[in-house]
Protein backbone atom coordinates (compact mmCIF):
# COMPACT_ATOMS: atom_id res chain seq x y z
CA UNK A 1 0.00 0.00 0.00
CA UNK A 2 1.54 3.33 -0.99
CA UNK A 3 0.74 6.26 0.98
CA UNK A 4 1.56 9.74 0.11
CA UNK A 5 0.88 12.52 2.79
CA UNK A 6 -0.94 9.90 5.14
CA UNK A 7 -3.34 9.22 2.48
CA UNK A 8 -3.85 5.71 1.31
CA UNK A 9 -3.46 5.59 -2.92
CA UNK A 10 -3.99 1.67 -3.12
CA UNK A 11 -7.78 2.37 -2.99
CA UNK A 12 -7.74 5.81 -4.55
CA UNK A 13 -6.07 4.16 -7.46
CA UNK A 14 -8.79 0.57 -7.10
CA UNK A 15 -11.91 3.09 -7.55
CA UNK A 16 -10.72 5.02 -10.65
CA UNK A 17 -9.93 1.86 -12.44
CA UNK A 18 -13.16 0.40 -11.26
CA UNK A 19 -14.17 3.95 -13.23
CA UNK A 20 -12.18 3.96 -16.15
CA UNK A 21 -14.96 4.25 -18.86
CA UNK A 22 -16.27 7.48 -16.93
CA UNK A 23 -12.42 8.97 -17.16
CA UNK A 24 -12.83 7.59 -21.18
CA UNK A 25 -15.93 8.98 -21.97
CA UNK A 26 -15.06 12.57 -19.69
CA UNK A 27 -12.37 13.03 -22.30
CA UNK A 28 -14.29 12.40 -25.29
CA UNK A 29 -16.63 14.93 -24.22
CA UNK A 30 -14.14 17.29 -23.78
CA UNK A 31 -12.50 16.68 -26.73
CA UNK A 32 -16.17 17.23 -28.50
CA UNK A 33 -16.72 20.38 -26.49
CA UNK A 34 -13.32 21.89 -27.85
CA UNK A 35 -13.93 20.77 -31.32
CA UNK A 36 -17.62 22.94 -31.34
CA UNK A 37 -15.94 25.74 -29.58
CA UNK A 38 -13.00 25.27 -32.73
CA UNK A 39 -15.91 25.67 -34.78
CA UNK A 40 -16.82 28.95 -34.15
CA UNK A 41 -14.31 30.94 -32.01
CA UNK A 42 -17.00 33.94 -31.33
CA UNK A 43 -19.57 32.04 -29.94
CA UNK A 44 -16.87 30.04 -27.81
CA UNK A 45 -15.47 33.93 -26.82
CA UNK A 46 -19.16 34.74 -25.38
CA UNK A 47 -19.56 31.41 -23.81
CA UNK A 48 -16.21 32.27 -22.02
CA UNK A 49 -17.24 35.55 -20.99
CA UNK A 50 -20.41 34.45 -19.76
CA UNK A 51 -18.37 31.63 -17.48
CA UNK A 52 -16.25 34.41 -16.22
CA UNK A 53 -19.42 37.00 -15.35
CA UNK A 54 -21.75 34.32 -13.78
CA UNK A 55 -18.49 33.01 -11.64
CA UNK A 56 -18.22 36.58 -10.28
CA UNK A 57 -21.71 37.56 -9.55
CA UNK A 58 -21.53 34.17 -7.66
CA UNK A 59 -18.39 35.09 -5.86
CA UNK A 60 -19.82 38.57 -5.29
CA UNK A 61 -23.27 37.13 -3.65
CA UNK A 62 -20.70 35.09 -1.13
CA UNK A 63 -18.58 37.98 -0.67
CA UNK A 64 -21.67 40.42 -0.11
CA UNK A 65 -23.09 37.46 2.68
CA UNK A 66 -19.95 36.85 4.17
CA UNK A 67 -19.56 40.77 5.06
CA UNK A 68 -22.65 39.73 7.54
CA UNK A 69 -20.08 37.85 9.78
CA UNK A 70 -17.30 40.75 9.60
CA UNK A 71 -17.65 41.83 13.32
CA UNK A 72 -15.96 45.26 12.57
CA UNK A 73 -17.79 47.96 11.09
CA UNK A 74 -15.29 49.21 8.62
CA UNK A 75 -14.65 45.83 8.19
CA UNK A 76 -18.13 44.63 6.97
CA UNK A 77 -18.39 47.84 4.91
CA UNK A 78 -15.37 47.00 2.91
CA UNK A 79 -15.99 43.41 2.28
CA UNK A 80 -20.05 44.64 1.89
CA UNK A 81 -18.88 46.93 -0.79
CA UNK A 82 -16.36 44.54 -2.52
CA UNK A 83 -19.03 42.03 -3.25
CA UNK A 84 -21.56 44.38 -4.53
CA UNK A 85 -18.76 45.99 -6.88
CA UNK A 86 -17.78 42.17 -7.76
CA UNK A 87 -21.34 41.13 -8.33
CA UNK A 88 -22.01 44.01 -10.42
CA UNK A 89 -18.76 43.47 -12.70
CA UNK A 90 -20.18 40.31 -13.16
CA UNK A 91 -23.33 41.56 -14.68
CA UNK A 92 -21.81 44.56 -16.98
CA UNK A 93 -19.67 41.37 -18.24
CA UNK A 94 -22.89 39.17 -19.35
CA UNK A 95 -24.54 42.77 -20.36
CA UNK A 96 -21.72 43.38 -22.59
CA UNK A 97 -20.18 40.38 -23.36
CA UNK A 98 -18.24 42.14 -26.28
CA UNK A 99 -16.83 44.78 -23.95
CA UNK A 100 -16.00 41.94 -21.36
CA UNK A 101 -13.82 40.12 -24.22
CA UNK A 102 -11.74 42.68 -25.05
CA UNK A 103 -10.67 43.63 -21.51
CA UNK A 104 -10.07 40.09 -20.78
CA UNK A 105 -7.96 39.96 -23.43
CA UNK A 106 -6.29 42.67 -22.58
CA UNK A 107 -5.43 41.66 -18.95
CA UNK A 108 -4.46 37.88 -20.32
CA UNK A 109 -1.84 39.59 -22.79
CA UNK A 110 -0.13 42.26 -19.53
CA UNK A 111 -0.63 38.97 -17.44
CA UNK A 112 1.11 36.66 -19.48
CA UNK A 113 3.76 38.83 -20.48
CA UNK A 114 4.61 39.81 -16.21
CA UNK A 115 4.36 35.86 -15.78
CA UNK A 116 7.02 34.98 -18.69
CA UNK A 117 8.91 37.31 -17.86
CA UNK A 118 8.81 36.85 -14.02
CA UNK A 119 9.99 33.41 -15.32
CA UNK A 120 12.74 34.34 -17.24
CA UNK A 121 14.03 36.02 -14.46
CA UNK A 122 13.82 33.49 -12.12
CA UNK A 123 15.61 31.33 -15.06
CA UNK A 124 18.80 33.59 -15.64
CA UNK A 125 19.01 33.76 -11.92
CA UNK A 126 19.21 30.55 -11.16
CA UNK A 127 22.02 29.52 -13.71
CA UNK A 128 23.78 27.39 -11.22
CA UNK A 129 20.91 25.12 -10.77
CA UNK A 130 20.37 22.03 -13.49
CA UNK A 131 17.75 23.28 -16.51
CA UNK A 132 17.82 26.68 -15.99
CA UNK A 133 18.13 26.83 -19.53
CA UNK A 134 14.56 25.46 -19.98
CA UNK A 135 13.15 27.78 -17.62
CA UNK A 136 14.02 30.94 -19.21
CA UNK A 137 13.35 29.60 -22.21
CA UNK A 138 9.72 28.97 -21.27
CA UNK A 139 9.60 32.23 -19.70
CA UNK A 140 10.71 33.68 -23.01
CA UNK A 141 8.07 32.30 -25.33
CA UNK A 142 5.30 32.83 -22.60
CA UNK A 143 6.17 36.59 -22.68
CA UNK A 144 6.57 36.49 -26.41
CA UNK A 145 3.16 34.84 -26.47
CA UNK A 146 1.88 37.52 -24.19
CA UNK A 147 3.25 40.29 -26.61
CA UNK A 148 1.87 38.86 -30.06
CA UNK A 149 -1.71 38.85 -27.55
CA UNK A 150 -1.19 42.33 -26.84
CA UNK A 151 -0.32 43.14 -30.71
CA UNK A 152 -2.88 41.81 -31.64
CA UNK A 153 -5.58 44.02 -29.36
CA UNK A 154 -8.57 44.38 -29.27
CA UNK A 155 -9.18 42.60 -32.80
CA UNK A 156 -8.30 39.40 -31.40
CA UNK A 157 -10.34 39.62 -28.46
CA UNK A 158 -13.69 38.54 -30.54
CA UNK A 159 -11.72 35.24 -30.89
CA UNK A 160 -8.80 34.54 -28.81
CA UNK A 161 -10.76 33.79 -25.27
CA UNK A 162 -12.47 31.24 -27.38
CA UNK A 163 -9.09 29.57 -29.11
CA UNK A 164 -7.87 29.14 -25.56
CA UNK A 165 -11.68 27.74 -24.42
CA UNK A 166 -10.92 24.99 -27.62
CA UNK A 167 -7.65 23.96 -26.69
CA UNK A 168 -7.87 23.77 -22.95
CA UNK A 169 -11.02 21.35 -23.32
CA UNK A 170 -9.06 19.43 -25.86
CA UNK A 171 -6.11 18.90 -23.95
CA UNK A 172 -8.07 18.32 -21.02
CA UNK A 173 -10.33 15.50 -23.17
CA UNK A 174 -6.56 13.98 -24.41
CA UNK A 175 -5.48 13.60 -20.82
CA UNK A 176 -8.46 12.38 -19.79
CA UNK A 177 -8.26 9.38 -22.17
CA UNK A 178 -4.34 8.92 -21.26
CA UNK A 179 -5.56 8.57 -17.44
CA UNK A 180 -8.19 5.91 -18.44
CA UNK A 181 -5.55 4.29 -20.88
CA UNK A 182 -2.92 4.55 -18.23
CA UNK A 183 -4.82 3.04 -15.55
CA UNK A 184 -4.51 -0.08 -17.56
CA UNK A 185 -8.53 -1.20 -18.47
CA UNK A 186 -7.78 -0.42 -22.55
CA UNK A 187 -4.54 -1.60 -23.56
């Protein structure tokens, strides 16, 4: 019985391959999903920015309830005020979905490029240290990646959210089907 952390992975590891077709047929949903939202990369945009303004209303309605436990009264002010601005972000983003897109896209091209870069940093830095190399490389093109996002504002923010929607549920779907490969039920 292997354990990692105190947790037992013997039966962990029995139940999903008692559940291997659920893992298989997961992925090939997800794989579907991201080959409609390849289809049309609009559509896929606005189903992304509807995601991302329903999640915050959502987190806004707990942050808004959770300012009724805030003892302090400056304290349940600020966290009163937080979740009503939250919630209403939410619903200017599923108001103007359009709008939405293109300042998503523009914080996931400044955030991408701070990341990559951040990376690269850390990379040349740590030049003593075994695949360093790799590391600022990756920072590097993730930066780069960020910068050909933020050339390419705001025209690509009608379709970029939605690329990203296609390929994350793709490669989601893939490694889905590798787990239920991997756990040993199709050979």
């Amino acid at each position: 019985m292997t354990s990692i952390n105190g947790v037992s992975t013997s039966d962990d590891l029995s139940n999903a391959r008692k559940k291997w077709g659920l893992f298989l047929l997961l992925g090939i949903a997800f794989i579907a999903l991201g080959v409609v939202a390849a289809g049309n990369f609009f559509y896929a945009t606005m189903a992304t920015v509807f995601y991302v303004g329903m999640s915050m209303i959502l987190a806004g309605v707990f942050q808004f309830l959770h300012s009724f436990g805030v003892k302090t009264w400056s304290g349940f002010l600020y966290w009163l005020c937080g979740g009503v601005v939250y919630a209403v972000a939410g619903v200017a983003a599923i108001a103007n979905p359009e709008f939405a897109s293109i300042i998503l896209t523009l914080v996931l091209g400044v955030l991408t490029i701070a990341s990559g870069s951040l990376r690269f940093i850390v990379g040349i830095r740590t030049k003593r240290a075994m695949g360093w190399r790799w590391l600022a490389a990756s920072g590097l093109v993730t930066a780069l990646a960020g910068l050909v996002i933020l050339i390419g504002w705001p025209v690509n923010s009608v379709w970029l959210l939605g690329l990203l929607l296609a390929v994350d549920l793709i490669f989601q779907g893939a490694a889905l089907i590798g787990f239920a490969c991997q756990l040993g039920a199709i050979p």
